[in-house]
N, C-alpha and C. Protein backbone atom coordinates (compact mmCIF):
# COMPACT_ATOMS: atom_id res chain seq x y z
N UNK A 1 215.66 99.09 99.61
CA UNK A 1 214.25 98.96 99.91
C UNK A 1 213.93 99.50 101.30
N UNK A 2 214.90 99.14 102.14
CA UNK A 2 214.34 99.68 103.36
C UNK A 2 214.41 101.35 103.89
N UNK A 3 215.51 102.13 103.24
CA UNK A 3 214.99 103.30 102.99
C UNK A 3 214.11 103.76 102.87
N UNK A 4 213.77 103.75 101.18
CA UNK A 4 212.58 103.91 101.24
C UNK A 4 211.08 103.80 102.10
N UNK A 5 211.06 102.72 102.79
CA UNK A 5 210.13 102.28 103.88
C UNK A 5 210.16 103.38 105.17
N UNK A 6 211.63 103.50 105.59
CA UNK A 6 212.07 105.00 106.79
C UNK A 6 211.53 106.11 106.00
N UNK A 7 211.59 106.38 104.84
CA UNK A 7 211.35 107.62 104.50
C UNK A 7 209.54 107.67 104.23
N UNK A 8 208.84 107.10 103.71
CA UNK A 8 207.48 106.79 103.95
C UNK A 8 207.09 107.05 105.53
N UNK A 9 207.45 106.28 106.33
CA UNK A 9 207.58 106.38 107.98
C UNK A 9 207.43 107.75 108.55
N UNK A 10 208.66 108.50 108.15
CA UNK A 10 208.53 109.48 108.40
C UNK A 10 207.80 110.90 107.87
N UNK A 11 207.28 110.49 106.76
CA UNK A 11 206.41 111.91 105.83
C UNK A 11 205.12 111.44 106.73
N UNK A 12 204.76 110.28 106.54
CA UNK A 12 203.60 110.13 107.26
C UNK A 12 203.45 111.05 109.17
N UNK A 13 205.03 110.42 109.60
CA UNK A 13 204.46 111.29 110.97
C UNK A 13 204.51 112.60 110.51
N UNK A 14 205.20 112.76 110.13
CA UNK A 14 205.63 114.88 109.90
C UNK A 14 203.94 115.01 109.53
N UNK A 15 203.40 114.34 107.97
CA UNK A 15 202.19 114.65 107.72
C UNK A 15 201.07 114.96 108.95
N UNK A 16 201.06 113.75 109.91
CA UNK A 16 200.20 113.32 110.44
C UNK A 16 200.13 114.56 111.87
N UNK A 17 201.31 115.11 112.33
CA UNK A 17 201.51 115.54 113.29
C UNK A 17 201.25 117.62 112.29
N UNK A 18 201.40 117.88 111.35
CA UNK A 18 200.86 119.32 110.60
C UNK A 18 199.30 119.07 110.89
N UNK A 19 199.16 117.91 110.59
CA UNK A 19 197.37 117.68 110.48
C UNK A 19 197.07 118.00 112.14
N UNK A 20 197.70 117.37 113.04
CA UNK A 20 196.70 117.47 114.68
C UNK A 20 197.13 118.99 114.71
N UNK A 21 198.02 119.03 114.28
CA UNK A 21 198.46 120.89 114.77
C UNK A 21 197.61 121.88 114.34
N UNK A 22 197.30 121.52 113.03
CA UNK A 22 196.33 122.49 112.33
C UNK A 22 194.94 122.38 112.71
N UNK A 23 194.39 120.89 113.09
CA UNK A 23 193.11 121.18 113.95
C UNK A 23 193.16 121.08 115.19
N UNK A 24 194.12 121.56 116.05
CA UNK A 24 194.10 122.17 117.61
C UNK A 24 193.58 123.51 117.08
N UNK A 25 195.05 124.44 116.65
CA UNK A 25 194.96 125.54 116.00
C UNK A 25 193.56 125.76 115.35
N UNK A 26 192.61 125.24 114.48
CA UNK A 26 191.48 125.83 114.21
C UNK A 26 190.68 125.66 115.33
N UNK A 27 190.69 124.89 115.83
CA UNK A 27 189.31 124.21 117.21
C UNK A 27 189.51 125.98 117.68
N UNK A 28 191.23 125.97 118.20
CA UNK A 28 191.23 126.94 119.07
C UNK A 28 190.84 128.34 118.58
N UNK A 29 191.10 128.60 117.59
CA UNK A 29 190.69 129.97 116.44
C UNK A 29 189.14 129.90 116.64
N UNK A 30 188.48 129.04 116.27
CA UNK A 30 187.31 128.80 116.19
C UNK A 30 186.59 129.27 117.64
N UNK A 31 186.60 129.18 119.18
CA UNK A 31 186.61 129.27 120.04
C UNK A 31 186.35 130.24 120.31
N UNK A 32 188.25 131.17 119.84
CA UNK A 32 188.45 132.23 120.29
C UNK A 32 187.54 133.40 119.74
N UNK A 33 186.99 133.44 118.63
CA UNK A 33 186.00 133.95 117.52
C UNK A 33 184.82 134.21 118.06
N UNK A 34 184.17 132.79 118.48
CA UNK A 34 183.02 132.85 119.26
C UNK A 34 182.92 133.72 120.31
N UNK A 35 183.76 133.32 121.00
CA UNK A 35 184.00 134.37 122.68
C UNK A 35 184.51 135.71 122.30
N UNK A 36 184.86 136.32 121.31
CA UNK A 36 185.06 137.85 120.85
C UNK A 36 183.66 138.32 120.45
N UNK A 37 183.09 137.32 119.44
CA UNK A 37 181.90 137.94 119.27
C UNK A 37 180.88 137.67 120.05
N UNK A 38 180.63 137.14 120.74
CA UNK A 38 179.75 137.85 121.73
C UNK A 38 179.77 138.70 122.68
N UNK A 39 181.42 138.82 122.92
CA UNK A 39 181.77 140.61 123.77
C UNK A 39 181.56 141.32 123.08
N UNK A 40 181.67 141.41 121.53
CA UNK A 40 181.18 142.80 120.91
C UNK A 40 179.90 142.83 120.89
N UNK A 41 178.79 141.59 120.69
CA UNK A 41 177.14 141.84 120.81
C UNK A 41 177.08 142.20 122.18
N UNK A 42 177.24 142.11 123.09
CA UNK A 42 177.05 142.56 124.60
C UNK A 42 177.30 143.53 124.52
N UNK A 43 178.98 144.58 124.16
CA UNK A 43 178.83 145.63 124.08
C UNK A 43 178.23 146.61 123.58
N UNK A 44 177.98 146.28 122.25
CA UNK A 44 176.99 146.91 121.77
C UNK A 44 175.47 146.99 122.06
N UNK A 45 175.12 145.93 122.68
CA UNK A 45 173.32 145.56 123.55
C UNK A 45 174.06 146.63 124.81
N UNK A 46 174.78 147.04 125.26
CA UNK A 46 174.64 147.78 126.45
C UNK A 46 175.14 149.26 125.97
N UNK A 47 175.83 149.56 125.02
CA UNK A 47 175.66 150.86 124.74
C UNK A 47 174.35 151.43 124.25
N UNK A 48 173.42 150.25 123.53
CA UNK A 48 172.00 150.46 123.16
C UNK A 48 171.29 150.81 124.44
N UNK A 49 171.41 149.91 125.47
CA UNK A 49 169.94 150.55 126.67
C UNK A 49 171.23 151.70 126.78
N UNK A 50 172.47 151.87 127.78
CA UNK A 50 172.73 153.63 127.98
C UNK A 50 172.33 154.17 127.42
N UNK A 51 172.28 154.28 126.00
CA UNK A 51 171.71 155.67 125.26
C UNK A 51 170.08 155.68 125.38
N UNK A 52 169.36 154.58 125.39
CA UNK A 52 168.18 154.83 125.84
C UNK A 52 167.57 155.18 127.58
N UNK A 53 168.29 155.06 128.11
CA UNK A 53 168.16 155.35 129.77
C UNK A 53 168.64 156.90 129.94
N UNK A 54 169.86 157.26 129.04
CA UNK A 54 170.29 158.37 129.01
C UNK A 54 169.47 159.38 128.60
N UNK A 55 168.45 159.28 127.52
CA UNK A 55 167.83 159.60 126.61
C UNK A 55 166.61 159.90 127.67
N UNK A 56 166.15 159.32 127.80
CA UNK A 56 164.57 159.06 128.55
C UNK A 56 164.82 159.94 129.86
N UNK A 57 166.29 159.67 130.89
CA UNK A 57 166.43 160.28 131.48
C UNK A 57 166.20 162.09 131.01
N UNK A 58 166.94 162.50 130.21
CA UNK A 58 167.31 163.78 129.47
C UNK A 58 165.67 164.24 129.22
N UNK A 59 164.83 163.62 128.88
CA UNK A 59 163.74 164.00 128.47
C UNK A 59 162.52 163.86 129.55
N UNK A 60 162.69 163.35 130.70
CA UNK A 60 161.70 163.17 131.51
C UNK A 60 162.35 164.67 132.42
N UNK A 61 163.46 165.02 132.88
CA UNK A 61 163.86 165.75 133.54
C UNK A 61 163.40 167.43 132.47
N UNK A 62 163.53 167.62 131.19
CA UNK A 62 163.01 169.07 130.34
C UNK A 62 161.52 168.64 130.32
N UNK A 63 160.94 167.78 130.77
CA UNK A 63 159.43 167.96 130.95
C UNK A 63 158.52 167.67 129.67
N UNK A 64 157.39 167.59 130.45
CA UNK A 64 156.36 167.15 129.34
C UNK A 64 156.16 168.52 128.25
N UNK A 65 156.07 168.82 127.41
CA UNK A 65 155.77 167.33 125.89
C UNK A 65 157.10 167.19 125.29
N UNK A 66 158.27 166.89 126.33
CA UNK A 66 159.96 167.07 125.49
C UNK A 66 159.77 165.45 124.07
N UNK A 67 160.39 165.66 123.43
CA UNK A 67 160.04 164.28 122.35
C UNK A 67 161.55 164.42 121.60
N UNK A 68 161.86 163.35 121.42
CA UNK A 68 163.20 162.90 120.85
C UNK A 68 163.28 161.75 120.02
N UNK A 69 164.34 161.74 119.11
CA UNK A 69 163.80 160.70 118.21
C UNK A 69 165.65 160.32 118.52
N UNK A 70 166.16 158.79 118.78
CA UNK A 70 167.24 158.31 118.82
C UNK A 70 167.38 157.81 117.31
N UNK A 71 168.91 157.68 116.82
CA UNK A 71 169.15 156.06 115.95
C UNK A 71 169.80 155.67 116.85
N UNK A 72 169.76 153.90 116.24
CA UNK A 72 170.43 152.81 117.37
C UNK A 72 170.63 151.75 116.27
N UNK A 73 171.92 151.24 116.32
CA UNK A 73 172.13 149.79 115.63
C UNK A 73 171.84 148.72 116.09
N UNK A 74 171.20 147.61 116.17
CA UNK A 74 170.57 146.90 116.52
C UNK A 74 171.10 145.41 116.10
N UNK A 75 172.50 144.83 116.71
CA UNK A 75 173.27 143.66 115.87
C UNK A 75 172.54 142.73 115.74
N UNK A 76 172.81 141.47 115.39
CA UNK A 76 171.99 140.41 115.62
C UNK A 76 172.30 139.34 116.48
N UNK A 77 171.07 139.04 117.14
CA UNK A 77 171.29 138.15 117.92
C UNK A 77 170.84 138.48 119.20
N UNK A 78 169.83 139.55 119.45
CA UNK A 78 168.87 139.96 120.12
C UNK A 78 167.45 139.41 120.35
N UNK A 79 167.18 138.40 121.25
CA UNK A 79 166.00 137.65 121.60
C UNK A 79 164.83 138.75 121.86
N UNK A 80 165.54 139.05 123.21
CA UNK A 80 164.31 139.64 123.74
C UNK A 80 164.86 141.22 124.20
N UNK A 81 163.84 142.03 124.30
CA UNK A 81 163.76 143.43 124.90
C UNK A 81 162.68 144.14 125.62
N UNK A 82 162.73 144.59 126.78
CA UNK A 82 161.84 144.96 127.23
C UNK A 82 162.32 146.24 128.54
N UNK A 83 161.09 147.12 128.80
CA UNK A 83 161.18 148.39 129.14
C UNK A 83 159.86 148.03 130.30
N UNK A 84 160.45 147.79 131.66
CA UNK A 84 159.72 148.11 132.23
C UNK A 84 159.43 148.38 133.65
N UNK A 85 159.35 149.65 134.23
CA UNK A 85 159.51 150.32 135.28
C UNK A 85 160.72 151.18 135.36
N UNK A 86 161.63 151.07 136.00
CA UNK A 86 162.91 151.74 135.64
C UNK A 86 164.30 150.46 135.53
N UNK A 87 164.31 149.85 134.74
CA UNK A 87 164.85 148.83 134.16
C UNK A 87 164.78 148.74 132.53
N UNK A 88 165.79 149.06 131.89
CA UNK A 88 165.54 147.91 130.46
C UNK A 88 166.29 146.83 130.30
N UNK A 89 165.73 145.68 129.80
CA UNK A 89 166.33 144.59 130.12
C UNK A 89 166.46 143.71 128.18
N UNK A 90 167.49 143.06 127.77
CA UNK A 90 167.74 142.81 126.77
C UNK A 90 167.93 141.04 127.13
N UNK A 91 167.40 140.21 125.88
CA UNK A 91 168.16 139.01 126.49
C UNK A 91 168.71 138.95 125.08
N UNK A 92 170.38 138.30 124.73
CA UNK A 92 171.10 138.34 123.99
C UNK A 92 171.75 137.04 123.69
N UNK A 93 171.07 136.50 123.01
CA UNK A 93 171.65 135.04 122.51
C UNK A 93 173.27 134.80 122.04
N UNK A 94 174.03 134.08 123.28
CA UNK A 94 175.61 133.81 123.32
C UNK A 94 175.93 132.51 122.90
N UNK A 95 177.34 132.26 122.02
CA UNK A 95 177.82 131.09 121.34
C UNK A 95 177.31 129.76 123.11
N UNK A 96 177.28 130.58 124.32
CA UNK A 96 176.98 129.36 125.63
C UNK A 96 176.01 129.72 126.30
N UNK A 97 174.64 130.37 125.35
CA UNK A 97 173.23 130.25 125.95
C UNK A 97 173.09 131.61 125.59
N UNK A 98 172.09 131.78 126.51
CA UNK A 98 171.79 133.43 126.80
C UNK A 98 172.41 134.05 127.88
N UNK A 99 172.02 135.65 127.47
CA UNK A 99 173.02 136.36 128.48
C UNK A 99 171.62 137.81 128.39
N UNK A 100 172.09 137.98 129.94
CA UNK A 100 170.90 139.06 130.33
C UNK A 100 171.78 140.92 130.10
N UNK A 101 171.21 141.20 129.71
CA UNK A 101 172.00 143.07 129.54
C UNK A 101 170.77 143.42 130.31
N UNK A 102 171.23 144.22 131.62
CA UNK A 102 170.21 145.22 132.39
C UNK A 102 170.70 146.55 132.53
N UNK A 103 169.93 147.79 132.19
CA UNK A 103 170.61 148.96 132.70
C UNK A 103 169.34 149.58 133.75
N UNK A 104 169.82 150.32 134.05
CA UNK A 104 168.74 150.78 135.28
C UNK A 104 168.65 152.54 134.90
N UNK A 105 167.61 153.10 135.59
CA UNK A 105 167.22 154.03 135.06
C UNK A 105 166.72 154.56 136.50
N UNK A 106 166.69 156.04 136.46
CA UNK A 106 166.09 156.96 137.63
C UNK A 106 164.50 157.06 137.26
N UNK A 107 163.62 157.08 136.17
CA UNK A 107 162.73 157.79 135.90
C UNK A 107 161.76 156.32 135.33
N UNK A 108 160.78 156.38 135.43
CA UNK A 108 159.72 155.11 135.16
C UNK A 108 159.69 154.85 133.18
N UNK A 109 160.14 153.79 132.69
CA UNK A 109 160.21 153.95 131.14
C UNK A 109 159.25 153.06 130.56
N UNK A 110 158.52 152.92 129.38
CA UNK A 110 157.78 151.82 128.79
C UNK A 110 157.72 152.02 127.32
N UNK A 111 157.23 151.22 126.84
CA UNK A 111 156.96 151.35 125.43
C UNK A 111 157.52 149.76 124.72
N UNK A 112 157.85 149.84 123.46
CA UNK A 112 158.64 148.87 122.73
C UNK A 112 159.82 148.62 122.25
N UNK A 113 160.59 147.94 122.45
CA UNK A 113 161.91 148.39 121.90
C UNK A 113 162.04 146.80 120.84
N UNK A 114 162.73 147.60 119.49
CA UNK A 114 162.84 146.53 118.09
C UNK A 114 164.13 145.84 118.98
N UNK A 115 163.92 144.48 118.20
CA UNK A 115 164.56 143.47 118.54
C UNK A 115 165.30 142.78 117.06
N UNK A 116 165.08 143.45 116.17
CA UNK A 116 165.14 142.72 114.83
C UNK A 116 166.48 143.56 114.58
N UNK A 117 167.13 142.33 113.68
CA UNK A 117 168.85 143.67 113.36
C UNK A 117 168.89 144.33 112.95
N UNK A 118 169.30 145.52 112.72
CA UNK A 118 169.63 146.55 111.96
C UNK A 118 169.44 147.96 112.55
N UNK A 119 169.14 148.88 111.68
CA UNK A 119 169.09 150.44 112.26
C UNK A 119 167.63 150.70 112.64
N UNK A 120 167.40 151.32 113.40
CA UNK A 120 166.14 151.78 114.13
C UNK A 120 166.16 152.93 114.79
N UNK A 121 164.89 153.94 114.51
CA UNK A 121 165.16 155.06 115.00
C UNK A 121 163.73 154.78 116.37
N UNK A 122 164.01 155.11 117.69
CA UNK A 122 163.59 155.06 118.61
C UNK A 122 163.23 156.05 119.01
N UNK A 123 161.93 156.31 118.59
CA UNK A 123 161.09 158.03 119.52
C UNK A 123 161.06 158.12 121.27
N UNK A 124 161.22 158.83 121.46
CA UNK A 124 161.54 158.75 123.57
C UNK A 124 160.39 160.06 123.58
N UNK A 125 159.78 159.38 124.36
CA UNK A 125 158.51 161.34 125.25
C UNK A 125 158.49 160.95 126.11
N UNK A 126 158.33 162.65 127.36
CA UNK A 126 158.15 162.66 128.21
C UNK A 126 156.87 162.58 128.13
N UNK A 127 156.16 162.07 129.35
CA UNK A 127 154.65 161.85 129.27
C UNK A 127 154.29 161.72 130.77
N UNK A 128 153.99 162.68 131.56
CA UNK A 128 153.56 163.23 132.72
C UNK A 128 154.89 162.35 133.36
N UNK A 129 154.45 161.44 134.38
CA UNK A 129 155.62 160.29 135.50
C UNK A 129 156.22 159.72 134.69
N UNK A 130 156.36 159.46 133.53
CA UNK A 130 156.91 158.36 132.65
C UNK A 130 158.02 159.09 131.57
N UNK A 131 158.37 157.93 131.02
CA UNK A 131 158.74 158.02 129.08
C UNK A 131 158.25 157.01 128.86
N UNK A 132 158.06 157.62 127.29
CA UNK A 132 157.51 156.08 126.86
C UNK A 132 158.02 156.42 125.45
N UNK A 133 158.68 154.71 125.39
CA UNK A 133 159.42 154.26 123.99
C UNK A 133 158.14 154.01 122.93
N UNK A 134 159.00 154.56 121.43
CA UNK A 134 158.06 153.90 120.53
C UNK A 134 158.36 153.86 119.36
């Protein structure tokens, strides 16, 4: 009888100790997931304004009436966007708040920039001192 009782004893710890292991191990998986994906939404929110700063730049410098039409992927999880003066500024909702994406620009920019996920094609003109998004 008392065997049996040691051997109960012990499936239970072995059991009990797979179980804390396996939810450290997910907590920590889980974590690590979060904090990857929001380096890839950041990276991608900042290759989005370069190509638009790049863009606007390229087209304010060949002069008025230069006009360009971008695509841009647009992930999700994009609050806010905005174009204004020589700044575009993104705010990008992170697994620990928000997070600001700024790129800066030589040339005065405005217009609208989509905030909604997916593909979007972004018209850029030169327009006398300016570009303007649309």
């Amino acid at each position: 009888m008392e065997k049996r009782g040691q051997v109960a004893i012990e499936y239970i710890t072995i059991l009990g100790f797979v179980l804390v292991t396996t939810l450290v191990m997910t907590y920590l998986f889980t974590q690590h997931t979060g904090t990857l994906n929001d380096a890839v939404i950041e990276h991608q929110v900042e290759r989005i304004a370069e190509k638009i700063v790049d863009t606007a730049e390229a087209m304010y410098f060949l002069g008025e009436p230069s006009r360009t039409n971008i695509k841009l992927y647009f992930p999700l999880g994009i609050l806010n966007a905005s174009a204004n003066g020589q700044e575009i500024v993104f705010l990008v909702e992170t697994s620990h708040g928000h997070d600001e994406v700024v790129k800066y620009s030589q040339v005065n920019i405005t217009g609208t920039i989509p905030t909604s996920p997916g593909i979007h094609y972004l018209q850029v003109e030169a327009q006398g001192n300016r570009v303007v998004l649309s």
